[in-house]
Protein backbone atom coordinates (compact mmCIF):
# COMPACT_ATOMS: atom_id res chain seq x y z
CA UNK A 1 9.85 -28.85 79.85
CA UNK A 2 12.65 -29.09 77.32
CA UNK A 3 10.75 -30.65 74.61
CA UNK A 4 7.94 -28.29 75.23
CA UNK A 5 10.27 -25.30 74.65
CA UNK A 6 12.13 -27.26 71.69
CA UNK A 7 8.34 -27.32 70.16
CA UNK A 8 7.58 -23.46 70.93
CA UNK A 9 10.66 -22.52 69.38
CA UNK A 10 10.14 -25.01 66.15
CA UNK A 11 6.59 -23.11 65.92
CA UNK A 12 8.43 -19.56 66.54
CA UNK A 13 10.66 -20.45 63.80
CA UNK A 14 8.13 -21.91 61.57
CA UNK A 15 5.71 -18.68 61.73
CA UNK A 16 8.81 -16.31 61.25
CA UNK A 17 9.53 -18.45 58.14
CA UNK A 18 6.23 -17.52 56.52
CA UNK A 19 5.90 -14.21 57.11
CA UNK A 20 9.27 -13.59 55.62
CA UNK A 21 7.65 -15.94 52.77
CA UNK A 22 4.96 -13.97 52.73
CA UNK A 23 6.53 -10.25 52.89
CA UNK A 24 9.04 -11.63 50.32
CA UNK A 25 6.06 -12.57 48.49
CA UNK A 26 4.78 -8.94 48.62
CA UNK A 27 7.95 -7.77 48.20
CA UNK A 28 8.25 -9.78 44.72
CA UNK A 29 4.74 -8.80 44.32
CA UNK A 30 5.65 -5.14 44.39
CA UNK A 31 8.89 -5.16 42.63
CA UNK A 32 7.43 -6.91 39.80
CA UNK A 33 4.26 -4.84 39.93
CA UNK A 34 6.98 -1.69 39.55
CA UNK A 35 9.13 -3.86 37.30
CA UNK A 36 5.61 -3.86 34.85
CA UNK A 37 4.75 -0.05 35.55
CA UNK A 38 8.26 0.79 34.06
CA UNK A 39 8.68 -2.05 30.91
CA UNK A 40 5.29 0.11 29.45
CA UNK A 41 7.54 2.83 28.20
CA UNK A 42 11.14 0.59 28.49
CA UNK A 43 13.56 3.46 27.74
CA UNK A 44 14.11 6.83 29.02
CA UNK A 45 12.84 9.93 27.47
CA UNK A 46 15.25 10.76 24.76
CA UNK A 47 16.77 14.23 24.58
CA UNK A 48 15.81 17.33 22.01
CA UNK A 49 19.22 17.54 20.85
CA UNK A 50 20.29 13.80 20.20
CA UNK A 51 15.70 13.83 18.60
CA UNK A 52 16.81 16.30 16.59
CA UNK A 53 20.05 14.49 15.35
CA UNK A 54 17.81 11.83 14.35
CA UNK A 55 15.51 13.76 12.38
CA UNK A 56 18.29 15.35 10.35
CA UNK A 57 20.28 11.79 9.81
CA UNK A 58 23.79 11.30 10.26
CA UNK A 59 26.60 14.28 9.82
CA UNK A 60 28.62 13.53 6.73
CA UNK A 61 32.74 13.17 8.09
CA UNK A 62 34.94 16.20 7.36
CA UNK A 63 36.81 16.60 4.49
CA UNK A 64 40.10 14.77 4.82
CA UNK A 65 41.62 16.95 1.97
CA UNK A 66 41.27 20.32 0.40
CA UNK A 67 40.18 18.72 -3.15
CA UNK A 68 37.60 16.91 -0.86
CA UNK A 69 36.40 19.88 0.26
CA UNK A 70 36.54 21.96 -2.93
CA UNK A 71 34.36 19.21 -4.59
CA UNK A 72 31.84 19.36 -1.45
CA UNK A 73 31.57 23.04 -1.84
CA UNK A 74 31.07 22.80 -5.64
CA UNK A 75 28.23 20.10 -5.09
CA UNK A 76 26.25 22.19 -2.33
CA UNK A 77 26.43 25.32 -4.72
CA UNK A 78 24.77 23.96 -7.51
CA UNK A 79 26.13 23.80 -11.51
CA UNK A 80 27.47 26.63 -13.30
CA UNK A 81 23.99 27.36 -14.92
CA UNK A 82 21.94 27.48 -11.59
CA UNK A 83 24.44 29.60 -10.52
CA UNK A 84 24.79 32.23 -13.29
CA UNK A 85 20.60 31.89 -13.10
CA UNK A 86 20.03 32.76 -9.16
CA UNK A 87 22.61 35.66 -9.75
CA UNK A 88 20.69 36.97 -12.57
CA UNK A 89 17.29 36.65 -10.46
CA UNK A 90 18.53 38.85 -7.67
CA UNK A 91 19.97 41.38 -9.78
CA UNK A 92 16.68 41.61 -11.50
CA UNK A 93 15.23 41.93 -7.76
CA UNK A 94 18.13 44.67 -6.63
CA UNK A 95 17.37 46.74 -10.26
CA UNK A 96 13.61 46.62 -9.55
CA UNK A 97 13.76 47.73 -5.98
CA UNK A 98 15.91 50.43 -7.25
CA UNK A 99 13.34 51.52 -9.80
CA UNK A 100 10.60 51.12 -7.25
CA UNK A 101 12.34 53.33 -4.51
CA UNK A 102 13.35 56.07 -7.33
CA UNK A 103 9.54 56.45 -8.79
CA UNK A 104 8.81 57.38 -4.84
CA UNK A 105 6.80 53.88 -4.02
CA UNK A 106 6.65 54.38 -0.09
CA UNK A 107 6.86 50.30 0.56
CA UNK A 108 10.57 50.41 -0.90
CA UNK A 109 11.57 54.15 -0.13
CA UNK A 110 14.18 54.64 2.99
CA UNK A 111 12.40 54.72 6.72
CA UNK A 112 13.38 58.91 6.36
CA UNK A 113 11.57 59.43 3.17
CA UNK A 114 8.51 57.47 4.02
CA UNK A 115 5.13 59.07 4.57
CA UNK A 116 3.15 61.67 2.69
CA UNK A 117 4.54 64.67 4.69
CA UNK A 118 8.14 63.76 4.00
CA UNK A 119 6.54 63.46 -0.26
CA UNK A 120 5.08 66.37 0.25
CA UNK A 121 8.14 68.32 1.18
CA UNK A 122 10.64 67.06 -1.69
CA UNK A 123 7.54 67.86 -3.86
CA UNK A 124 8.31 71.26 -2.25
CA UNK A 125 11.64 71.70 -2.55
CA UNK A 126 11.66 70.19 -6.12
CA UNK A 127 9.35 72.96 -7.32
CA UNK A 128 11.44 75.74 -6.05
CA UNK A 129 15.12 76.81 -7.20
CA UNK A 130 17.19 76.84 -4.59
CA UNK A 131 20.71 78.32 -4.20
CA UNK A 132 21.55 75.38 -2.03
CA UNK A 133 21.55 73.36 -4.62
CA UNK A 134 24.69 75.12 -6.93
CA UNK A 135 27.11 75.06 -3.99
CA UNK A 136 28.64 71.80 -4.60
CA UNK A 137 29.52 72.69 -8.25
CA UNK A 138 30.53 76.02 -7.76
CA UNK A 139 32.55 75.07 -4.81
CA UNK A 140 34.21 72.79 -6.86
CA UNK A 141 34.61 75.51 -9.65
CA UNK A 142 36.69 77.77 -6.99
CA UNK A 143 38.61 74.76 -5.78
CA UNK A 144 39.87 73.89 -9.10
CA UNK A 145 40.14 77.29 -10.05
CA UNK A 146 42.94 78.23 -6.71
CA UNK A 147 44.76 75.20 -7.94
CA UNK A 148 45.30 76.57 -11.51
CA UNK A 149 45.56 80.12 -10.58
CA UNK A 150 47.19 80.43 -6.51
CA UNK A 151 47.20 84.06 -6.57
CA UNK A 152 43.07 83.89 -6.44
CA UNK A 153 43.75 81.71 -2.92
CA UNK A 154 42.43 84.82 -0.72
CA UNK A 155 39.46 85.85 -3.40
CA UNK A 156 38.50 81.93 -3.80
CA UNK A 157 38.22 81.84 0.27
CA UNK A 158 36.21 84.83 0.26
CA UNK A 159 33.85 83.90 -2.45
CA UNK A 160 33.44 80.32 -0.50
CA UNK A 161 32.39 82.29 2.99
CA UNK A 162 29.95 84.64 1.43
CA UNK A 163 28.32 81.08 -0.22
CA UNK A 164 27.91 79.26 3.06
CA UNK A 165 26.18 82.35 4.29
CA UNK A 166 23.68 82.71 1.29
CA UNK A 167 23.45 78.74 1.91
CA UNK A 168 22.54 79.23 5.53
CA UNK A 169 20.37 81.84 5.28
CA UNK A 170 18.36 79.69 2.59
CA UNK A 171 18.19 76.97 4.69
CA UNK A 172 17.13 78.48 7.33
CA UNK A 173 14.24 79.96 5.05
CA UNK A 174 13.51 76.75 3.38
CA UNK A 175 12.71 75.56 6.71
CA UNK A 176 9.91 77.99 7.97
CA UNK A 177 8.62 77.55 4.31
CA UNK A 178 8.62 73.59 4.43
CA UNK A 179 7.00 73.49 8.37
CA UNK A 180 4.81 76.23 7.59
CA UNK A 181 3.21 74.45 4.34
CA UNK A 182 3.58 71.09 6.19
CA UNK A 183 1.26 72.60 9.39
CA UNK A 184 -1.21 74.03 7.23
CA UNK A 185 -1.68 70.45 4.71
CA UNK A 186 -0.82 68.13 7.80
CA UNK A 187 -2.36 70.12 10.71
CA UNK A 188 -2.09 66.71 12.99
CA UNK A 189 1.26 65.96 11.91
CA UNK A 190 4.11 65.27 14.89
CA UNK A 191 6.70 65.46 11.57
CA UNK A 192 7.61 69.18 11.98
CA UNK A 193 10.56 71.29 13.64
CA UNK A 194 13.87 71.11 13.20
CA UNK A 195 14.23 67.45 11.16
CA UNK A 196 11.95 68.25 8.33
CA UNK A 197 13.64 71.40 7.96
CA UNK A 198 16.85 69.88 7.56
CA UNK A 199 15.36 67.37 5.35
CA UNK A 200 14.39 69.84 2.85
CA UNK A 201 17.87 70.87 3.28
CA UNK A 202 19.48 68.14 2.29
CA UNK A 203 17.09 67.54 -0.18
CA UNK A 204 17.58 71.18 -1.50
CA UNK A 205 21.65 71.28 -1.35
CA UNK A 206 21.55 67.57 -4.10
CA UNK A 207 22.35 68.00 -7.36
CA UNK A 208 18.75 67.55 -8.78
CA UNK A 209 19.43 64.80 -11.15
CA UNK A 210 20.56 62.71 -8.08
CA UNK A 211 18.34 63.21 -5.79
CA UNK A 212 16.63 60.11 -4.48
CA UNK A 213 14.05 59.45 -5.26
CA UNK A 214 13.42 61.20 -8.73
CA UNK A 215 11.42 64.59 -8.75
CA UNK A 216 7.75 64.48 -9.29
CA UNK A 217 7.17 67.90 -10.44
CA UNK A 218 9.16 70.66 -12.49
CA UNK A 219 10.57 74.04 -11.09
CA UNK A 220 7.81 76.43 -10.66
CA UNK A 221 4.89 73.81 -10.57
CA UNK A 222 2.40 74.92 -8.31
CA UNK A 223 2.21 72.77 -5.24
C-alpha cells in the first residue's frame, strides 16, 4: 500500500510538473508574443513640445556678457545697409498709405469715413461754407487778443458765447441738410440720425486745408 501511494504521488507530482511546464510555456508564449507586439514601434510616442524642439534644432546658450549680447543683437538685425534699406521701404509704404487715404481711396480711409454715404456727405459739407469752420481761428484771434488787451476780457467772453450759438445752430442745420440729402440719394441706407450729423460736423468745424481726406469738390459745386 505504501509503494502504491509513493507511485500515485510520483505521478501527481509528475503531471503537476508539466502543466506548470506547459502554462509557463504559454505564459512565455504570451509574454513574448506581447514582448513582439510592442518592439514594432520600440519607443513611446514622443511629445509635441520636445517634436517641435527637434524641428527647430538646439537653443543657442545665453549670452554670458553684455558685448556677447550686443554682438548677437547686431547679427540678428542685419548690416547697416539692410537696415537703412527696410527703413526706407516702410516709409515709402507709411507715405503711400497716407497719399492713398488723403485722395479718399475707401480700402485705406478710417472704418468712420468708409462707404459712399459717409463720401457723399464730406462732398456735402465741402461744397458749402460753413461758419463752423472759422471758429477755431477766430477763437484763437479773441484769445490772443484778451491777453494783449485785458480790459476786452468781458467783450472777448461775450463775442465767444454768441459764436458757440451761431456754431450750434449751424450744426444743428447741417444735420437735417446732410440726413435729408443722404435719405433721398441712399433711401436704404441704416447710416442716418444723429452720427452722420455729427460727422458733417466735425467735418464742417476743420480747417479745410486739414481735413482728412482732401476735398473733392470746390465751395459752391453743385452736388
Amino acid at each position: 500500500m505504501k509503494l502504491f501511494r509513493r507511485g500515485e504521488s510520483s505521478t501527481t507530482d509528475a503531471a503537476a510538473d508539466q502543466t506548470a511546464v506547459v502554462d509557463g510555456g504559454s505564459t512565455a508564449g504570451t509574454t513574448r508574443t506581447a514582448v513582439t507586439a510592442t518592439a514594432g514601434k520600440g519607443r513611446p510616442t514622443p511629445k509635441r513640445r520636445d517634436a517641435q524642439g527637434k524641428r527647430r534644432g538646439p537653443i543657442a546658450p545665453a549670452p554670458l556678457t553684455a558685448k556677447e549680447a550686443r554682438a548677437r543683437r547686431k547679427a540678428t538685425r542685419g548690416s547697416k545697409e539692410e537696415r537703412k534699406q527696410a527703413s526706407a521701404e516702410r516709409k515709402a509704404a507709411v507715405q503711400d498709405r497716407r497719399t492713398r487715404m488723403l485722395a479718399g481711396e475707401d480700402k485705406y480711409l478710417l472704418p468712420r469715413d468708409q462707404g459712399p454715404v459717409r463720401a457723399f456727405v464730406r462732398d456735402i459739407v465741402d461744397g458749402r461754407r460753413n461758419l463752423v469752420g472759422l471758429f477755431m481761428p477766430m477763437a484763437l484771434v479773441l484769445i490772443l487778443s484778451m491777453f494783449v488787451a485785458p480790459a476786452l476780457q468781458t467783450i472777448v467772453t461775450l463775442a465767444m458765447l454768441v459764436m458757440m450759438f451761431f456754431m450750434i445752430a449751424e450744426g444743428f442745420l447741417l444735420g437735417r441738410i446732410v440726413n435729408g440729402r443722404v435719405r433721398e440719394r441712399f433711401p436704404d441706407s441704416e447710416d442716418t440720425g444723429y452720427k452722420l450729423g455729427w460727422y458733417a460736423f466735425v467735418r464742417a468745424s476743420q480747417i479745410r486745408k486739414m481735413r482728412a481726406p482732401k476735398p473733392r469738390v470746390s465751395p459752391g459745386d453743385a452736388i
